[in-house]
Protein backbone atom coordinates (compact mmCIF):
# COMPACT_ATOMS: atom_id res chain seq x y z
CA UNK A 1 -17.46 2.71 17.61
CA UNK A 2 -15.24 -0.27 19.01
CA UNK A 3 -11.94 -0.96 17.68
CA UNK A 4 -12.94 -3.85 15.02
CA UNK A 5 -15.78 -1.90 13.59
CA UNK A 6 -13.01 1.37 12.90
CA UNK A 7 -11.06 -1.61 11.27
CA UNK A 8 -13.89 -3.20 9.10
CA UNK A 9 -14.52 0.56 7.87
CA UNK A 10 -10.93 0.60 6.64
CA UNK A 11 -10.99 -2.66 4.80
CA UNK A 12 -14.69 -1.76 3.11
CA UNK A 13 -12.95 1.35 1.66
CA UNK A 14 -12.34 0.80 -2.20
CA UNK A 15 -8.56 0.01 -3.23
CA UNK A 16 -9.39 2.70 -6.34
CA UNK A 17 -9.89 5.21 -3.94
CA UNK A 18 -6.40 4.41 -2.19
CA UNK A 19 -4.93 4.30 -5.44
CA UNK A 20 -6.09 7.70 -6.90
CA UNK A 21 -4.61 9.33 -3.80
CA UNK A 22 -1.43 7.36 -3.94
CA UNK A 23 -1.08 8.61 -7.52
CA UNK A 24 -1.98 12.75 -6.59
CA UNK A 25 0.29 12.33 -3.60
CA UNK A 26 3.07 10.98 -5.50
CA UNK A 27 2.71 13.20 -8.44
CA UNK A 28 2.94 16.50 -6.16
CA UNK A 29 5.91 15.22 -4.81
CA UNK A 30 7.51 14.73 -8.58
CA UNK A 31 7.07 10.96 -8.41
CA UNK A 32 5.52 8.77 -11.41
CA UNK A 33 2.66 6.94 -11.75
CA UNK A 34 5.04 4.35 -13.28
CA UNK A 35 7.35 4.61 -10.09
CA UNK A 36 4.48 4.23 -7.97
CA UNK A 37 3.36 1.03 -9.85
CA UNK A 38 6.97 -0.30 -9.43
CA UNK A 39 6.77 0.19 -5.91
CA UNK A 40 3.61 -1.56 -6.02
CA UNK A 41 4.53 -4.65 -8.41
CA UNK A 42 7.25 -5.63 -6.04
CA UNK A 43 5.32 -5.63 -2.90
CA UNK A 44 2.26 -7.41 -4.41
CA UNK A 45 3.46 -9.05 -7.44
CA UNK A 46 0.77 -7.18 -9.80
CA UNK A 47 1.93 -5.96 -12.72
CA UNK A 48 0.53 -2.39 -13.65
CA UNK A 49 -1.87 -3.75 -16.00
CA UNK A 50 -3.49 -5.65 -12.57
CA UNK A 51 -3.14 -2.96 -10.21
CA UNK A 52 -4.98 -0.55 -12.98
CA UNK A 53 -7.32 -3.26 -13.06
CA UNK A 54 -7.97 -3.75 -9.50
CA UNK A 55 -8.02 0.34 -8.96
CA UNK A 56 -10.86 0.54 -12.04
CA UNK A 57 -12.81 -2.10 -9.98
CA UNK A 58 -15.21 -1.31 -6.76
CA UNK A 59 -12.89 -4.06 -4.79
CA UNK A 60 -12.53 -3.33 -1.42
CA UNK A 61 -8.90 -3.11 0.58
CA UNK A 62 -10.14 -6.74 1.87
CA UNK A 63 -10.82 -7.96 -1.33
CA UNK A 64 -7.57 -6.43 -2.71
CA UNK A 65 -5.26 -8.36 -0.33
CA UNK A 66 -7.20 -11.32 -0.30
CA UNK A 67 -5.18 -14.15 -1.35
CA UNK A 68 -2.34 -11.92 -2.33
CA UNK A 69 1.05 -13.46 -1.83
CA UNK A 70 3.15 -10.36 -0.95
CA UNK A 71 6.56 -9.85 -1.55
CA UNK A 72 8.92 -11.80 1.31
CA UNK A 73 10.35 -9.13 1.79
CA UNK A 74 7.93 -7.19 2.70
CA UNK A 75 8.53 -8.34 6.49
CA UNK A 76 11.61 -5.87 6.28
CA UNK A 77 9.00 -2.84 5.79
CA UNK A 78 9.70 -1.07 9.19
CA UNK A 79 8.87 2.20 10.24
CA UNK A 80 6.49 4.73 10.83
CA UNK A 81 2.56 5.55 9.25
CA UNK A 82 0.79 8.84 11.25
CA UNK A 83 2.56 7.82 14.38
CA UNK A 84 2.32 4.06 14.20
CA UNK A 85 4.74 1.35 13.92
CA UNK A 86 3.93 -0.89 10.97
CA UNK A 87 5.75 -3.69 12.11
CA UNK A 88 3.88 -3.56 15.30
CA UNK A 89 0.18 -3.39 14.10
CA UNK A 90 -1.50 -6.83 15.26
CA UNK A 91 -4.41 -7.08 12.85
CA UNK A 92 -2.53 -8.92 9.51
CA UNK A 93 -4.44 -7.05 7.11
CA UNK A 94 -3.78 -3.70 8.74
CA UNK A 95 -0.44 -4.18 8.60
CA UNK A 96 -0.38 -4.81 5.24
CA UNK A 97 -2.31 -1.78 4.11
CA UNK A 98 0.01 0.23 6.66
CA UNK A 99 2.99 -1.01 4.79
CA UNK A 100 1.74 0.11 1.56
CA UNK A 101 1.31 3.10 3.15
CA UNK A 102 4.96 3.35 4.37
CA UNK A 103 6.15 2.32 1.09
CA UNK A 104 4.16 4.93 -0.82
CA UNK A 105 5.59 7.96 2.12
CA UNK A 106 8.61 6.81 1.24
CA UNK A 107 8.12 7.27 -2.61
CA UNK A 108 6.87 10.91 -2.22
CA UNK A 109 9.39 11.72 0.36
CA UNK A 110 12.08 11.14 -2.88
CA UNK A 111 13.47 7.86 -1.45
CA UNK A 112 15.53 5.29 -4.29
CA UNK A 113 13.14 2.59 -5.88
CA UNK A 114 15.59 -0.36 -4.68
CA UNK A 115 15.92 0.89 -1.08
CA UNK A 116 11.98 1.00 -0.97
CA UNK A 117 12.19 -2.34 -2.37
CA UNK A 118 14.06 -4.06 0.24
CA UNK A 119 16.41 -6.50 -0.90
């Protein structure tokens, strides 16, 4: 499988799915679902209502980010997601997803809400 079709399989996968296992992985760590949603909120301007919304829905990651004016802050996300540099993922909406990522390892790993946040 070449590169772009791995990639396409990511985006098809639905944003519910992502969302359930943001929540479990969260919750094990002692995290909220509320704390997750905050995280959430700021870096895609959905309120929890709209992210509950979008996770009860069959969208798609693509769908999900399309159109979606992220935070501008969300350029300071930096770091690490299984080995990868976020900031240095070429494909725009991988990079997003991979920052959501980030954001949510940081969450479970017990980091403070406004140092997720950025700013």
């Amino acid at each position: 499988m070449d590169e772009q079709a791995k990639l396409e399989r990511v985006f098809a996968y639905p944003f519910g799915d992502i969302y359930s296992n943001y929540v479990a992985k969260v919750e094990r760590k002692g995290r909220t679902r509320e704390d997750l949603d905050d995280v959430l909120g700021w870096f895609t301007g959905y309120t929890p209502d709209e992210l509950h919304a979008a996770a009860d829905s069959s969208e798609s990651l693509r769908d999900f980010f399309d159109g979606l004016a992220l935070n501008p802050n969300s350029d300071f996300i930096t770091g690490k997601v299984c080995g990868v540099r976020v900031e240095e993922v070429d494909d725009d909406l991988m990079r997003k997803i991979r920052q959501m990522d980030l954001l949510v390892d940081e969450l479970a790993r017990g980091k403070n809400i406004d140092n997720i946040k950025r700013g």
